[in-house]
C-alpha atoms as a PDB file:
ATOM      1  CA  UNK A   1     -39.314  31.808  38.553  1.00  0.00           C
ATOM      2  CA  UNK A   2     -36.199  32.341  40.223  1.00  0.00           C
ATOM      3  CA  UNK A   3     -34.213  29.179  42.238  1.00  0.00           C
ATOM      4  CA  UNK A   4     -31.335  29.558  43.929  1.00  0.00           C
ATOM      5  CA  UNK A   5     -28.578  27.005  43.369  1.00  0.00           C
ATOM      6  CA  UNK A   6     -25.971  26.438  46.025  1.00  0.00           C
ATOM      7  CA  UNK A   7     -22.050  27.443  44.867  1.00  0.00           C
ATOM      8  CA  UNK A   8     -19.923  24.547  45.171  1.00  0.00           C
ATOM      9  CA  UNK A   9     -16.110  25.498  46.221  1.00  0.00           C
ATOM     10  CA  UNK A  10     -13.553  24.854  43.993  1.00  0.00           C
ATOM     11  CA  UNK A  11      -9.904  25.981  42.735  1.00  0.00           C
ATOM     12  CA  UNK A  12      -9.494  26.534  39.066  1.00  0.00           C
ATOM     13  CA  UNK A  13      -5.226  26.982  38.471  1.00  0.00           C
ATOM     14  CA  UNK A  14      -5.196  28.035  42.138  1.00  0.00           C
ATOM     15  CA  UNK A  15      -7.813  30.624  42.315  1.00  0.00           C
ATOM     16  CA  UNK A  16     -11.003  30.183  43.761  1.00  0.00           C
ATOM     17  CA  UNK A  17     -13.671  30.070  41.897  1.00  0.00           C
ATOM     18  CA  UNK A  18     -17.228  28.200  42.898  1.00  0.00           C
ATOM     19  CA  UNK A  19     -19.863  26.291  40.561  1.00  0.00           C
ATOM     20  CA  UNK A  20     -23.760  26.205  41.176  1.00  0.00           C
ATOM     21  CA  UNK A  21     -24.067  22.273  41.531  1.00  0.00           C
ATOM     22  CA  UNK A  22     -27.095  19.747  41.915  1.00  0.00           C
ATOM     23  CA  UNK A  23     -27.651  16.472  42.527  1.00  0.00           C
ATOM     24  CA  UNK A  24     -30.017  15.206  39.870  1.00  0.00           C
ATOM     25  CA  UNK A  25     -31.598  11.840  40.052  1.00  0.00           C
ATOM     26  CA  UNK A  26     -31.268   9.885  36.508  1.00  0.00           C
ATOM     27  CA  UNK A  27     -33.153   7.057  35.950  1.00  0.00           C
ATOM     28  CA  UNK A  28     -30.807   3.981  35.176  1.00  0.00           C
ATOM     29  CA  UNK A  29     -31.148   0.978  33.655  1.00  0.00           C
ATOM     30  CA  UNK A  30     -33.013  -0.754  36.189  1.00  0.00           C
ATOM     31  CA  UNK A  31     -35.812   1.664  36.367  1.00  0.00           C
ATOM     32  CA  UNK A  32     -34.761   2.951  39.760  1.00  0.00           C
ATOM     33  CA  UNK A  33     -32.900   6.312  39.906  1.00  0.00           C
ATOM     34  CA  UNK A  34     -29.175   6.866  40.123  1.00  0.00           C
ATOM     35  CA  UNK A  35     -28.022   9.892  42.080  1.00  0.00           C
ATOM     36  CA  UNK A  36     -25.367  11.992  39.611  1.00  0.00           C
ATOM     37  CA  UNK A  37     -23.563  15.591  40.979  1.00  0.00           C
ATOM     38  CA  UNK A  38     -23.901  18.051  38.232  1.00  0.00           C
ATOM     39  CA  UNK A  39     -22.564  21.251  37.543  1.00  0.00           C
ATOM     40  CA  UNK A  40     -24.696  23.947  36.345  1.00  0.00           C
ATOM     41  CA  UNK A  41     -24.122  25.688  33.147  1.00  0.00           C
ATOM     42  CA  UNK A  42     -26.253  28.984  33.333  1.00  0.00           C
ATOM     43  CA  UNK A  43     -25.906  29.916  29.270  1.00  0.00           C
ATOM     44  CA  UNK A  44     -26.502  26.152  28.488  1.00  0.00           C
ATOM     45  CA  UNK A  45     -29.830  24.956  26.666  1.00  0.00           C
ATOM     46  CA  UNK A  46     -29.056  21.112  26.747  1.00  0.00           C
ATOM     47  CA  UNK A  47     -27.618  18.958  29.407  1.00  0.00           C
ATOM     48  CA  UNK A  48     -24.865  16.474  28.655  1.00  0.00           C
ATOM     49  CA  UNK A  49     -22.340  14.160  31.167  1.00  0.00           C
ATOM     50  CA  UNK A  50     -19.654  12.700  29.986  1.00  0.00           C
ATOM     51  CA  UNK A  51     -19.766   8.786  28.647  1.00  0.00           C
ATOM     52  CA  UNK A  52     -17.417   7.325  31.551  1.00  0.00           C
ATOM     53  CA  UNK A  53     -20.112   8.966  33.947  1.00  0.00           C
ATOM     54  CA  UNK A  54     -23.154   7.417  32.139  1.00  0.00           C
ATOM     55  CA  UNK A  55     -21.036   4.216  32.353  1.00  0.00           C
ATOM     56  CA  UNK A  56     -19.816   4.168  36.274  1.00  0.00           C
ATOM     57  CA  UNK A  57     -23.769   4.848  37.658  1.00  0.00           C
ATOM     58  CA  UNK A  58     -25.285   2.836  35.091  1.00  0.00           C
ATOM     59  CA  UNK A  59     -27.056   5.333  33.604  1.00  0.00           C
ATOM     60  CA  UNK A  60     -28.551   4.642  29.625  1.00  0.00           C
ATOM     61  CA  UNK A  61     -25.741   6.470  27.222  1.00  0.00           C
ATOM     62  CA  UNK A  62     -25.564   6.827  23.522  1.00  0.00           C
ATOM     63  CA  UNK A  63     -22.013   6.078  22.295  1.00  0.00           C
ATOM     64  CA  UNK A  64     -22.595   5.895  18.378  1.00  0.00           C
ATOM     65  CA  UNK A  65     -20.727   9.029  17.631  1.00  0.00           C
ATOM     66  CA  UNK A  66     -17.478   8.375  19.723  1.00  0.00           C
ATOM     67  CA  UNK A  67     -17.044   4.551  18.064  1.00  0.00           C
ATOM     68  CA  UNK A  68     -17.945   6.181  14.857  1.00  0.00           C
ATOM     69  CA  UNK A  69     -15.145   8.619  15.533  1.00  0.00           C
ATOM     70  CA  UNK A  70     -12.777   5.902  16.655  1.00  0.00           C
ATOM     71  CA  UNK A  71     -13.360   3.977  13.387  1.00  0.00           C
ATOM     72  CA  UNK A  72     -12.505   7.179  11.331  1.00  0.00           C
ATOM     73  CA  UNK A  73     -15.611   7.863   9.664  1.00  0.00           C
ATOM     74  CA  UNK A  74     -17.462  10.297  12.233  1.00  0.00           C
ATOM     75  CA  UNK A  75     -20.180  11.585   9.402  1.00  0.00           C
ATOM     76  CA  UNK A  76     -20.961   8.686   7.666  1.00  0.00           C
ATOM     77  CA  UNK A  77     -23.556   5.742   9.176  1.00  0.00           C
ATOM     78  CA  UNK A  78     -23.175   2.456   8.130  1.00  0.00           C
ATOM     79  CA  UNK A  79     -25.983   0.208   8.098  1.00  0.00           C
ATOM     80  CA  UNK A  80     -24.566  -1.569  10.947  1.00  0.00           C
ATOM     81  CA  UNK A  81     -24.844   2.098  12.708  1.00  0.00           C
ATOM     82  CA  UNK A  82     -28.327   2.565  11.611  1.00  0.00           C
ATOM     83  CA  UNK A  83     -29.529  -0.736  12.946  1.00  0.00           C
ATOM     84  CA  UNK A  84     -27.829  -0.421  16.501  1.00  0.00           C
ATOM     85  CA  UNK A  85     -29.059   3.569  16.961  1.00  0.00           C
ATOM     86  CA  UNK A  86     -32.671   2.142  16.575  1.00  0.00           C
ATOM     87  CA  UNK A  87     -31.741  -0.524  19.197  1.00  0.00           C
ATOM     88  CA  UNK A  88     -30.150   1.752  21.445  1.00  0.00           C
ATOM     89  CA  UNK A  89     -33.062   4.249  20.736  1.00  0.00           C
ATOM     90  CA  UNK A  90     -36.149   1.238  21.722  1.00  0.00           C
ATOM     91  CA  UNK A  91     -33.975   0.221  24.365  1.00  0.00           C
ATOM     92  CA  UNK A  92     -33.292   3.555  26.075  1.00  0.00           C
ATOM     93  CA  UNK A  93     -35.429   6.278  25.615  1.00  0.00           C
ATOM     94  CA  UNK A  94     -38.671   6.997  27.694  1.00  0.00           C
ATOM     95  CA  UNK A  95     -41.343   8.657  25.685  1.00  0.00           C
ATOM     96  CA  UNK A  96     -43.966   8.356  27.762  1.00  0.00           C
ATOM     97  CA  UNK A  97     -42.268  10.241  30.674  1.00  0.00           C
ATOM     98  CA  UNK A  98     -40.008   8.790  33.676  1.00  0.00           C
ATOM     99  CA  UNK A  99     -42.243   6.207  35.011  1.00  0.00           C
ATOM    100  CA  UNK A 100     -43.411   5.121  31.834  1.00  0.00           C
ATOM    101  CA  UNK A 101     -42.304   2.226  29.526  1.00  0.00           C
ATOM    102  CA  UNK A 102     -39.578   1.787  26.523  1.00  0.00           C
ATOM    103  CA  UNK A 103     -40.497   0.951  23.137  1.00  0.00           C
ATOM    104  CA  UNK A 104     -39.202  -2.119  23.695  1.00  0.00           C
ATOM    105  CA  UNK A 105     -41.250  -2.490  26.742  1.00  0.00           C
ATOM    106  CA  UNK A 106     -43.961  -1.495  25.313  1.00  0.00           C
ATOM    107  CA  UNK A 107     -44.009  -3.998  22.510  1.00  0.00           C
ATOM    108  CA  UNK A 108     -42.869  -7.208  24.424  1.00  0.00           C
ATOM    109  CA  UNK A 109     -46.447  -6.962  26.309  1.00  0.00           C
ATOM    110  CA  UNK A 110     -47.905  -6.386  22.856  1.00  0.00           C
ATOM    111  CA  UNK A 111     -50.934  -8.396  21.890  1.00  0.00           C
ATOM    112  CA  UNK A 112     -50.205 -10.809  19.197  1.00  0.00           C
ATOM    113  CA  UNK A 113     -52.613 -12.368  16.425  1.00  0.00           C
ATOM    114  CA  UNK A 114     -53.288 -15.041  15.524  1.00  0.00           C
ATOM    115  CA  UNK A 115     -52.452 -17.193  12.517  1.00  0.00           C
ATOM    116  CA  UNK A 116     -56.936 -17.468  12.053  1.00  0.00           C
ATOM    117  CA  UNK A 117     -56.683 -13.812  13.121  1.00  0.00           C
ATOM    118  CA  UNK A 118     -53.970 -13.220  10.269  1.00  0.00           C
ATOM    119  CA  UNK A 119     -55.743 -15.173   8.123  1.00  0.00           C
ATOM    120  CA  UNK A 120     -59.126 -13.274   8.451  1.00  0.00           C
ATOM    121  CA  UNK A 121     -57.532  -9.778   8.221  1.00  0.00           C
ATOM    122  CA  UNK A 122     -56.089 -10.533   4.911  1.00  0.00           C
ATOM    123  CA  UNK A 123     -59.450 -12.048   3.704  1.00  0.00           C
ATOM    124  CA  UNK A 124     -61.011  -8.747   4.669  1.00  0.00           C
ATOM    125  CA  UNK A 125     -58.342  -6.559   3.179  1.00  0.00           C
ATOM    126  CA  UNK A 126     -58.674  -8.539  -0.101  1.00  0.00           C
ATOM    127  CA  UNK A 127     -62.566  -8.404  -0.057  1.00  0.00           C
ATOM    128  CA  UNK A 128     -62.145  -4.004   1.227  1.00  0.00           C
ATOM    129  CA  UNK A 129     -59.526  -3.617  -2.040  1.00  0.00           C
ATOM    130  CA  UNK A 130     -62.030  -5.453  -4.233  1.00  0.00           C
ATOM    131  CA  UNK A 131     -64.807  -3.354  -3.072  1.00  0.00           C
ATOM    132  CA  UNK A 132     -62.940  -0.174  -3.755  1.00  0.00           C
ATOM    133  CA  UNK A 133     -61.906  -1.478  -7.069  1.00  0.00           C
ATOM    134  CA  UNK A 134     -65.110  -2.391  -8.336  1.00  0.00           C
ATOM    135  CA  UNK A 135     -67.000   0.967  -6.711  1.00  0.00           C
ATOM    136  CA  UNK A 136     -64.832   2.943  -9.146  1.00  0.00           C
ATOM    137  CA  UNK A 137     -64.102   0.819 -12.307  1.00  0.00           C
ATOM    138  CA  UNK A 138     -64.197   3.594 -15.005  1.00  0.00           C
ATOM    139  CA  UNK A 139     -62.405   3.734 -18.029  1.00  0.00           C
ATOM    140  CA  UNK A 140     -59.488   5.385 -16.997  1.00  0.00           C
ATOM    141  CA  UNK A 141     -59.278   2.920 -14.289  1.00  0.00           C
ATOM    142  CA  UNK A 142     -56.001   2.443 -15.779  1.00  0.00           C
ATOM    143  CA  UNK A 143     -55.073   5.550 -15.349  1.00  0.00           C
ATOM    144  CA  UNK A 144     -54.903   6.118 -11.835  1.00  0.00           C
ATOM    145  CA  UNK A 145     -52.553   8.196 -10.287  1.00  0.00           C
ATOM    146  CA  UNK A 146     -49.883   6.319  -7.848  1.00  0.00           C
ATOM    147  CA  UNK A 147     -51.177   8.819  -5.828  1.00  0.00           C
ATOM    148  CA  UNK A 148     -54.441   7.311  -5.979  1.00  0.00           C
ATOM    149  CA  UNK A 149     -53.691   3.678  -5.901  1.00  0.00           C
ATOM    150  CA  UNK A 150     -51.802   4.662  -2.773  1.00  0.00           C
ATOM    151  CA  UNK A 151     -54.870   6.008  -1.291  1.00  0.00           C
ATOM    152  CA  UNK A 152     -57.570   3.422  -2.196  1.00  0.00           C
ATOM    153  CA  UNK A 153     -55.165   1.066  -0.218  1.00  0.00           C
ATOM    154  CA  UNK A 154     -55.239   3.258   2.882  1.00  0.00           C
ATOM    155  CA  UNK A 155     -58.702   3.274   2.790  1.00  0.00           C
ATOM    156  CA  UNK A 156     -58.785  -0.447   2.148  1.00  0.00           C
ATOM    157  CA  UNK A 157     -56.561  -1.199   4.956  1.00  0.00           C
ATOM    158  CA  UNK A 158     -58.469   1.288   7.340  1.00  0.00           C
ATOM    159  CA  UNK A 159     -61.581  -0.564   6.780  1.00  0.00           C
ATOM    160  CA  UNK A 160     -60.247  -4.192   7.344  1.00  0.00           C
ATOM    161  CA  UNK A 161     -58.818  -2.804  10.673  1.00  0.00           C
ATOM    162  CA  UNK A 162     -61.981  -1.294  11.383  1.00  0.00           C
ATOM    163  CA  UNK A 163     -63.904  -4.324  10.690  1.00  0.00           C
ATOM    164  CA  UNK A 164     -62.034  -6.509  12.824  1.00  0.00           C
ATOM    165  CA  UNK A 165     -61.550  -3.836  16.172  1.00  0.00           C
ATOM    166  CA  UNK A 166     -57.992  -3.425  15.691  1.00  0.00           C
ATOM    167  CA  UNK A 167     -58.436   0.421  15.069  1.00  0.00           C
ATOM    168  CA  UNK A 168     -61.099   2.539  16.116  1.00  0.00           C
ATOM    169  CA  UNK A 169     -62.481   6.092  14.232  1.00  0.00           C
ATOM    170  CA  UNK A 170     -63.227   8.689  17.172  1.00  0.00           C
ATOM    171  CA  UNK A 171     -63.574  11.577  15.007  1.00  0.00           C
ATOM    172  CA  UNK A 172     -64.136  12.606  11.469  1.00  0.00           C
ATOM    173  CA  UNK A 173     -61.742  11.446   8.719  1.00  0.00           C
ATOM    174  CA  UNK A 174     -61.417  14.974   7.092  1.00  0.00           C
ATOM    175  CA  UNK A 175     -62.253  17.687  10.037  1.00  0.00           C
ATOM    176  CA  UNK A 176     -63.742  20.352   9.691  1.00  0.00           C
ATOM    177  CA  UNK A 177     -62.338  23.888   7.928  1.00  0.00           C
ATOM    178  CA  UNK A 178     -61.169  26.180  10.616  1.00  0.00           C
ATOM    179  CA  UNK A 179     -63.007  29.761   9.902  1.00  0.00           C
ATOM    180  CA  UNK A 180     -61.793  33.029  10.795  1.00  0.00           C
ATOM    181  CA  UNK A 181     -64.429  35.150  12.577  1.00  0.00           C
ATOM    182  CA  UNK A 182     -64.751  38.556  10.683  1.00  0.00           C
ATOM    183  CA  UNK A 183     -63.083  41.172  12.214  1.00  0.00           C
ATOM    184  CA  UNK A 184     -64.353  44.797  12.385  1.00  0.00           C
ATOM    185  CA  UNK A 185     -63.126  47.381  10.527  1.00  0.00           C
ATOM    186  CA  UNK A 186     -61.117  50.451  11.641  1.00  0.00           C
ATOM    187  CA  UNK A 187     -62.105  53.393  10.051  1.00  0.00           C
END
């Protein structure tokens, strides 16, 4: 698909010399959508605007790198760093598309147990990681792999959310093998 993009006229070191420019709408921190000019980069793969753009329409920017820069220690992340790139990443990022909601959006309307609720899960989890204990008891019981252990208590913990509606099995826990369909033979 071909689209044309109007040249925009400008003077680089007094020649002429035009751009292909658009006006992209960028949703801002508001939720509505801030109108920003942008030049277009025909060999470019990824889109970028500089931080004092981002900053004057106030459009969501990322500035961990530059302060890290500042500081002195551009490739190395402190925890401090760490903490306020999740932040910045619950805060700004959409991944359910442009009109849908934030991580942090998304758990603020979150639906939140219980201390009974609590309470009962854990009773259930105990009673699920008894049952699986017992249903196996074997000599080597001991001996279990870490592996193992580690899988028991997924299975534990799947059941107890089962059992109370918090999670819900739509399909088989181990699908299906894919198999090829035989393919003739060229002589």
């Amino acid at each position: 698909m071909k689209v044309r993009i109007p040249l925009v006229e400008r003077t680089r070191e007094g020649e002429p010399c035009p751009t292909p420019a658009v006006t992209l709408k960028v949703r801002d921190r508001q939720g509505t959508f801030a109108e920003v000019k942008f030049r277009v980069d025909t060999q470019a793969d990824v889109a970028t605007m500089p931080v004092s753009l981002a900053e004057k329409e106030p459009v969501p920017c990322k500035v961990g790198r530059q302060s890290r820069r500042r500081q002195g220690r551009a490739g190395a992340w402190s925890q401090e760093d760490q903490e306020t790139a999740r932040l910045q990443a619950n805060a700004l990022s959409w991944p359910h598309g442009a009109h849908g909601r934030t991580p942090d959006q998304l758990w603020s309307v979150r639906p939140v147990l219980s201390a009974e609720e609590c309470a009962g899960f854990l009773a259930s989890l105990a009673g699920e990681q008894e049952a699986l204990g017992s249903a196996a008891e074997r000599p080597e019981e001991n001996a279990l792999s870490e592996r193992e252990k580690a899988r028991r208590q997924r299975e534990a913990i799947r059941r107890a959310l089962v059992a109370h509606g918090i999670f819900y099995v739509t399909r088989r826990s181990i699908p299906l093998p894919i198999t090829l369909r035989k393919l003739t033979k060229i002589p």
